[in-house]
Protein backbone atom coordinates (compact mmCIF):
# COMPACT_ATOMS: atom_id res chain seq x y z
CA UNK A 1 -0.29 -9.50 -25.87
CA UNK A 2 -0.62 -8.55 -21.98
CA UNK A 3 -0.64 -10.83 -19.61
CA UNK A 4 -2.83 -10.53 -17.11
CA UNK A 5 -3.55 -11.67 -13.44
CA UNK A 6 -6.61 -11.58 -11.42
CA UNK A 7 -6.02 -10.60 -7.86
CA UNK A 8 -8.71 -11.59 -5.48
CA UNK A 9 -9.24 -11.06 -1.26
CA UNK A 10 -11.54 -12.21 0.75
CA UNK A 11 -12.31 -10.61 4.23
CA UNK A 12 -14.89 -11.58 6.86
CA UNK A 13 -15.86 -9.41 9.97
CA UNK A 14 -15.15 -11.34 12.85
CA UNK A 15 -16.02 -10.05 16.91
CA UNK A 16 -15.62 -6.28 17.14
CA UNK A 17 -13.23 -4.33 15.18
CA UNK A 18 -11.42 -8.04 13.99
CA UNK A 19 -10.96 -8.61 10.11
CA UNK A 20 -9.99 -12.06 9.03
CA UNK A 21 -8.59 -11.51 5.32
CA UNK A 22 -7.54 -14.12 3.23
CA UNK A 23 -5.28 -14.12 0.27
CA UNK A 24 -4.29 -17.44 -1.00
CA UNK A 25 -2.47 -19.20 1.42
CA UNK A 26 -2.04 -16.41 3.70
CA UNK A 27 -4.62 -14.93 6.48
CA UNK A 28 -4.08 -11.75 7.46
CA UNK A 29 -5.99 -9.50 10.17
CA UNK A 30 -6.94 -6.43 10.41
CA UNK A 31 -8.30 -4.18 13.17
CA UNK A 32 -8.59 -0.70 15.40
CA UNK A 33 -6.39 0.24 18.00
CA UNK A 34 -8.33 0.26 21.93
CA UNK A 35 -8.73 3.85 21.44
CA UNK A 36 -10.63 3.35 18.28
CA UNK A 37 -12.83 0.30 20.03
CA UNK A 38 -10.49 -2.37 18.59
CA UNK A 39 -8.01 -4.87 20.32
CA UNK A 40 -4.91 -3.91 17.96
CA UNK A 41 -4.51 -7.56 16.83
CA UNK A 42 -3.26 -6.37 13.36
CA UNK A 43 -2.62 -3.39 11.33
CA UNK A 44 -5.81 -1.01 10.28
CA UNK A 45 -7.37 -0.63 6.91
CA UNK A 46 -4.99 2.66 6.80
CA UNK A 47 -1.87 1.21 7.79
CA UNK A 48 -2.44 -1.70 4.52
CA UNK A 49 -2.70 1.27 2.10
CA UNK A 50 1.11 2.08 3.83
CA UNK A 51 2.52 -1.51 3.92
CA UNK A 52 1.48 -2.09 0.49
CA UNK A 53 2.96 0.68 -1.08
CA UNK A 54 6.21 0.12 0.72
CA UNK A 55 6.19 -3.29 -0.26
CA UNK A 56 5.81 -2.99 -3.68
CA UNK A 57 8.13 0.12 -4.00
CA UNK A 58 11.10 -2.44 -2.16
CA UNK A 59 9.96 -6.02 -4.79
CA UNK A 60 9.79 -3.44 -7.88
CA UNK A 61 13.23 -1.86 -7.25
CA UNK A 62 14.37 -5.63 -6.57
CA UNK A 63 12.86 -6.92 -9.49
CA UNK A 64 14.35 -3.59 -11.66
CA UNK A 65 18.16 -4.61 -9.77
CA UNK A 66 18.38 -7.77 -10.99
CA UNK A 67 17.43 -7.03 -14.54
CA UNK A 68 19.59 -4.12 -14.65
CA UNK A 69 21.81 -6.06 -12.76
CA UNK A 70 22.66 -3.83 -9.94
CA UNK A 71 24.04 -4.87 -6.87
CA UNK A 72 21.02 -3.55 -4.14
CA UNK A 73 22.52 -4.03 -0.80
CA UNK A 74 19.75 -2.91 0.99
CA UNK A 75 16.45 -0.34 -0.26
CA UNK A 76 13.65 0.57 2.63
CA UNK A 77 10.57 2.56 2.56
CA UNK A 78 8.90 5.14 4.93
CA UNK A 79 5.31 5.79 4.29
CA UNK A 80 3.34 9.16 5.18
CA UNK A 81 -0.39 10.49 4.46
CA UNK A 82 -2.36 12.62 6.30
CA UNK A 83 -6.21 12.63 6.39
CA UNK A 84 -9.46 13.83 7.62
CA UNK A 85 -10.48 11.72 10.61
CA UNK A 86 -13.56 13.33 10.51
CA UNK A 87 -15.01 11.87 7.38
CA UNK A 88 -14.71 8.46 8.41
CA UNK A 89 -16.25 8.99 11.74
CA UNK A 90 -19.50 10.81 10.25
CA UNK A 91 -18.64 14.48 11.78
CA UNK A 92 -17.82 16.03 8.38
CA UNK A 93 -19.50 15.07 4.92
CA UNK A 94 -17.74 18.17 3.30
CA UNK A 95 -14.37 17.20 2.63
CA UNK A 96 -12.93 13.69 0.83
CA UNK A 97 -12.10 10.36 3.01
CA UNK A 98 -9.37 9.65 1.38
CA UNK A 99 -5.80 10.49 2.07
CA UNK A 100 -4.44 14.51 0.47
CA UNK A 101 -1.15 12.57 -0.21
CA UNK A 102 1.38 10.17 0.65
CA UNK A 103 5.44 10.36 0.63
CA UNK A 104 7.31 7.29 -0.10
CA UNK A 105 10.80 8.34 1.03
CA UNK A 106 12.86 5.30 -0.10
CA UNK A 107 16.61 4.39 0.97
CA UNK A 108 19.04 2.57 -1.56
CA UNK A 109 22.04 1.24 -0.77
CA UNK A 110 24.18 0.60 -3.84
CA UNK A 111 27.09 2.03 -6.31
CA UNK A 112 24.82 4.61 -8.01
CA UNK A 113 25.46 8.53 -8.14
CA UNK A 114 22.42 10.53 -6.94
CA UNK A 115 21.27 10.87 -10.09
CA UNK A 116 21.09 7.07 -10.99
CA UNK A 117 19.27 6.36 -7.85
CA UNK A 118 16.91 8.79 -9.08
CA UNK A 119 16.38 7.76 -12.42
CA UNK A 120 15.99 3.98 -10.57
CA UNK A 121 13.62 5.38 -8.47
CA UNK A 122 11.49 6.54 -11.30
CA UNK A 123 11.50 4.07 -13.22
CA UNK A 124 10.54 1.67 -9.95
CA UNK A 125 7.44 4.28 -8.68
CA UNK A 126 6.37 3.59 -12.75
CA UNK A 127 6.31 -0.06 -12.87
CA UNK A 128 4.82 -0.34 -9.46
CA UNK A 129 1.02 -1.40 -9.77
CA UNK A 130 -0.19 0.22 -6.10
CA UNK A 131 1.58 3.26 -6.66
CA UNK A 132 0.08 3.30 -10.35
CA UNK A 133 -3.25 2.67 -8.38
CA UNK A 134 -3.06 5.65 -5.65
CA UNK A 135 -1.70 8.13 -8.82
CA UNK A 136 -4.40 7.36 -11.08
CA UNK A 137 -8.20 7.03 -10.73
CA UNK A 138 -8.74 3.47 -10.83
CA UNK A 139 -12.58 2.65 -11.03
CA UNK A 140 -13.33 0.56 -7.96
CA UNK A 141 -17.11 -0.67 -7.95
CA UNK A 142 -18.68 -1.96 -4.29
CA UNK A 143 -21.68 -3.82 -4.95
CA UNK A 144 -24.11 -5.61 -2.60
CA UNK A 145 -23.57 -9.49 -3.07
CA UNK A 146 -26.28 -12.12 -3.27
């Protein structure tokens, strides 16, 4: 049987641009840089997408090294995406909001040939629930609270 866990966020708008998030124990903000009206007191909606790939590419291949145990000296993650600014700011209703793709180049330091670190890397972008999430259509439902 699967076990299952609920994940759940809150967020509140605070002045301007400011996001107050809250995720258990943590808070978390988010924001826009100056040029976007914002006071660039944390990371934009965008930039989460980023950091949460990366850090769930770097805790999968952790979690996959110690059960296979390999000896992971070090593993990083660099994030890209490009997208249509335009959408977002109104000027185009033609083409999608979202990102057209994102890279996840990804660093491993440990004794593995190429072609282990590959198969590692596979078999870390498969169990990894965000990248599962960006791959696949996920039904996401935004409904008007009471």
């Amino acid at each position: 049987m699967a076990t299952n866990k609920t994940v759940k966020v809150t967020a509140k708008g605070l002045e301007g641009f400011l996001i107050e998030t809250k995720a258990g124990a943590h808070t978390a903000y988010v924001d826009q840089p100056p040029a976007m009206g914002g006071t660039d007191k944390g990371p934009t909606p965008l930039d989460y997408v980023f950091i949460s790939l990366a850090g769930c590419l770097i805790t999968i291949a952790k979690i996959v090294a110690n059960q296979k145990r390999i000896v992971l000296r070090d593993v990083s993650v660099e994030v890209e995406g490009e997208l249509n600014l335009e959408v977002l700011r109104g000027q185009d209703d033609k083409d999608r909001a979202g990102f057209k793709s994102f890279k996840a180049s990804v660093k491993i330091d440990a004794d593995l040939s190429q072609e282990e670190k590959q198969a590692f890397i596979e078999e870390v972008d498969r169990r990894c629930p965000i990248s599962d999430n960006l791959m696949h259509t996920t039904p996401v439902e935004v409904v008007l609270a009471e």
